[in-house]
N, C-alpha and C. Protein backbone atom coordinates (compact mmCIF):
# COMPACT_ATOMS: atom_id res chain seq x y z
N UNK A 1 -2.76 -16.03 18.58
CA UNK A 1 -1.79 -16.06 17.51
C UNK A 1 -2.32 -15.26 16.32
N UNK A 2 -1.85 -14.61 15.80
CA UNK A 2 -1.72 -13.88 14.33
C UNK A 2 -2.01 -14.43 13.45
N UNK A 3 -2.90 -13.75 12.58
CA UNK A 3 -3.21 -14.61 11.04
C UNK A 3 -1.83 -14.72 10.19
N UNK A 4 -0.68 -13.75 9.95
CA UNK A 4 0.27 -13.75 9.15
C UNK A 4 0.20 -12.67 8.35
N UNK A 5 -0.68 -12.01 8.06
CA UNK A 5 -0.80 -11.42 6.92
C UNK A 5 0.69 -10.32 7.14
N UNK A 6 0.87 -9.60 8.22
CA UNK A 6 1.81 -8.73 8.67
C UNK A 6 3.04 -9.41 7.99
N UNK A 7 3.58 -10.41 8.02
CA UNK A 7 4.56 -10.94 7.86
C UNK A 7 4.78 -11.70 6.19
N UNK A 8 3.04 -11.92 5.70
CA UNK A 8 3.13 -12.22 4.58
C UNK A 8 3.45 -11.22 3.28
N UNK A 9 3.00 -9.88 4.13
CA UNK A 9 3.03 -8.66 3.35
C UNK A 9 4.81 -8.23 3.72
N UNK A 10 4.94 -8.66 4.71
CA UNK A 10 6.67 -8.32 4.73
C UNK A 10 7.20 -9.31 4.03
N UNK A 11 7.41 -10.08 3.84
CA UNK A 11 7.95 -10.98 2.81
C UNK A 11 7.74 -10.50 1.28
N UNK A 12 6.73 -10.39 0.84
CA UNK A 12 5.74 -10.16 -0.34
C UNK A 12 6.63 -9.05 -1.17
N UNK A 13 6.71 -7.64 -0.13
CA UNK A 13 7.51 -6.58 -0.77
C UNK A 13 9.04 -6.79 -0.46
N UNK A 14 9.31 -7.90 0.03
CA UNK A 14 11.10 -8.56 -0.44
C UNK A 14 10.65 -9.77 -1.23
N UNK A 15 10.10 -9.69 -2.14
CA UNK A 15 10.03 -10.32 -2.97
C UNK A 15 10.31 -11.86 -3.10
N UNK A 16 9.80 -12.59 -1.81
CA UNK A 16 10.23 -13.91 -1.20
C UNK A 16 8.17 -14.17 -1.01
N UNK A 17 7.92 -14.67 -2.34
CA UNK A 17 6.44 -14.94 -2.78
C UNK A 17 6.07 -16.64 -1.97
N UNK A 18 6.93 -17.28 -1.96
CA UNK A 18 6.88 -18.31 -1.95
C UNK A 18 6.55 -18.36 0.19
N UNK A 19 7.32 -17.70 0.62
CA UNK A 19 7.14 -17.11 2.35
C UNK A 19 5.87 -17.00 2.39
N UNK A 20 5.66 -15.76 1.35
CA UNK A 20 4.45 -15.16 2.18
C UNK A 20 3.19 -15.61 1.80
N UNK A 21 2.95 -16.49 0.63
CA UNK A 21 2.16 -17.75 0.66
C UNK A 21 1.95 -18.31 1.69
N UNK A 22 3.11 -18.97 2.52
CA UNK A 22 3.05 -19.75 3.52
C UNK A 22 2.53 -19.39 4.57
N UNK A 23 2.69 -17.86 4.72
CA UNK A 23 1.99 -17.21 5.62
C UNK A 23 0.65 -16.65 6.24
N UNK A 24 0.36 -16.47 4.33
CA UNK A 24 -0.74 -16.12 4.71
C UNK A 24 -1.50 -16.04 3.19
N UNK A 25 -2.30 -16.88 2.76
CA UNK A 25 -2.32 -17.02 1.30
C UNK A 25 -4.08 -15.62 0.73
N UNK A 26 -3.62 -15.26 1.58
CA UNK A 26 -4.26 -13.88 1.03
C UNK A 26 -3.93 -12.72 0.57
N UNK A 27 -2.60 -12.89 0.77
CA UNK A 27 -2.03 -12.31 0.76
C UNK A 27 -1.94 -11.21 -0.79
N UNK A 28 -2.22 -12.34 -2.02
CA UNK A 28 -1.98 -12.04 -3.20
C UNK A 28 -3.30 -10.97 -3.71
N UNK A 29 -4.22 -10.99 -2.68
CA UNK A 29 -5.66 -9.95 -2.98
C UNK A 29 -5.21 -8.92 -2.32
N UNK A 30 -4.92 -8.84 -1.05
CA UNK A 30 -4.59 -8.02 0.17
C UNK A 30 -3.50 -6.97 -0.50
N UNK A 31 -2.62 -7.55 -0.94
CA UNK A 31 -1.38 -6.07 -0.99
C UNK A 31 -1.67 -5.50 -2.32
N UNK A 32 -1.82 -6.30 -3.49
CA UNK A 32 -2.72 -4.84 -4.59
C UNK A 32 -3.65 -4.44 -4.12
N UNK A 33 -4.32 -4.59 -3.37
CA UNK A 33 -5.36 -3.46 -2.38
C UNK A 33 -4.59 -2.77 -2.00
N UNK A 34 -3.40 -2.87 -0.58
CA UNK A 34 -3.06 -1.43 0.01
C UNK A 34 -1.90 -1.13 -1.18
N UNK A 35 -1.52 -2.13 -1.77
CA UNK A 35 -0.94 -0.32 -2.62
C UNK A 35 -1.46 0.29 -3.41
N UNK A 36 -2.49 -0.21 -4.00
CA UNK A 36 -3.46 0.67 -4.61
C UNK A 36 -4.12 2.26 -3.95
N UNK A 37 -4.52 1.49 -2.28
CA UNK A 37 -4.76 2.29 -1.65
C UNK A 37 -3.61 3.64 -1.23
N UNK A 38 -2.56 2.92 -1.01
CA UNK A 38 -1.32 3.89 -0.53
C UNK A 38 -1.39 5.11 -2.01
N UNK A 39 -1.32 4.58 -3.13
CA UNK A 39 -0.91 5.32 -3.75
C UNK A 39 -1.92 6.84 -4.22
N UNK A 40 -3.15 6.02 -4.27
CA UNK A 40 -4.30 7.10 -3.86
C UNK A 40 -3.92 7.93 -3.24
N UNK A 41 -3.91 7.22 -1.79
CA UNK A 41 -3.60 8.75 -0.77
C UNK A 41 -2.60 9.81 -1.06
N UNK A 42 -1.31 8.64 -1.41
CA UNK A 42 0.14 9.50 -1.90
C UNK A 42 -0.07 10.82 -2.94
N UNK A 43 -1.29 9.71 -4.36
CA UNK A 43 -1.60 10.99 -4.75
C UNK A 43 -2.40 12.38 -4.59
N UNK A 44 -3.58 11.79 -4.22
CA UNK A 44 -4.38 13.02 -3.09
C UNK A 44 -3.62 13.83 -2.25
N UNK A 45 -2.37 13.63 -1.34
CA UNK A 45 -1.62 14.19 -0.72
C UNK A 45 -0.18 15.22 -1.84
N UNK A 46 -0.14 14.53 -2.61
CA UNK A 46 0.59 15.17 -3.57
C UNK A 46 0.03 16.43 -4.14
N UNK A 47 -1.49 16.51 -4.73
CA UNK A 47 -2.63 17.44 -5.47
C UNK A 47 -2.62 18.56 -4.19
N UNK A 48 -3.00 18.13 -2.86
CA UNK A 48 -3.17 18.81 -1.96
C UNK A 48 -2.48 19.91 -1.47
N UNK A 49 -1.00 19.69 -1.80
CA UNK A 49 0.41 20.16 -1.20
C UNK A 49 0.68 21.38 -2.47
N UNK A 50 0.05 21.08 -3.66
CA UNK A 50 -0.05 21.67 -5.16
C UNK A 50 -1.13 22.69 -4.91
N UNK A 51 -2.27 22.26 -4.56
CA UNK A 51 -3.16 23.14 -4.56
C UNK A 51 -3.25 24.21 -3.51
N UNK A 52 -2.29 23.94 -2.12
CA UNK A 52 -2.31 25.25 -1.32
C UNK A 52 -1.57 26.17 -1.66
N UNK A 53 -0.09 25.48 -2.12
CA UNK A 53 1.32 26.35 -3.17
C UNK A 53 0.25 27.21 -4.23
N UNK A 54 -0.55 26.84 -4.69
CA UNK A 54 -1.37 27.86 -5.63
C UNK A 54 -1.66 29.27 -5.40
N UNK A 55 -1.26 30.10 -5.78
CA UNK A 55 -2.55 31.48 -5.62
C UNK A 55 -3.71 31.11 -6.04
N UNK A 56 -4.49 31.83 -5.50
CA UNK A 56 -5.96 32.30 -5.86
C UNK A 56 -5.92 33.16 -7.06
N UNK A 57 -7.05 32.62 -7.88
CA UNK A 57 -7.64 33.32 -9.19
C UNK A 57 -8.44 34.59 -8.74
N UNK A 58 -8.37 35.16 -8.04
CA UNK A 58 -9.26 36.13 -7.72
C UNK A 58 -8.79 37.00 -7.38
């Protein structure tokens, strides 16, 4: 059986806090981690997409 977290984090971002408690009460450390993380990448991937569109200074 599954810890929950999958389902606590689906609840969590529909905004049904009280679920995903029930689910999985880690929940409340766990997802400001990955969106912290997501958004990192999002932005690293954003800079990246900027910096090949660039010419060269040379």
């Amino acid at each position: 059986m599954a810890c929950g977290l999958t389902r606590a984090v689906q609840h969590f971002i529909h905004f049904e806090f009280e679920a995903a408690w029930h689910f999985n009460k880690l929940v409340v450390l766990v997802f400001p981690i990955l969106a912290f993380l997501w958004l990192k990448w999002t932005y690293k991937a954003i800079n990246a997409i900027r910096t090949k569109d660039r010419p060269n200074a040379g």
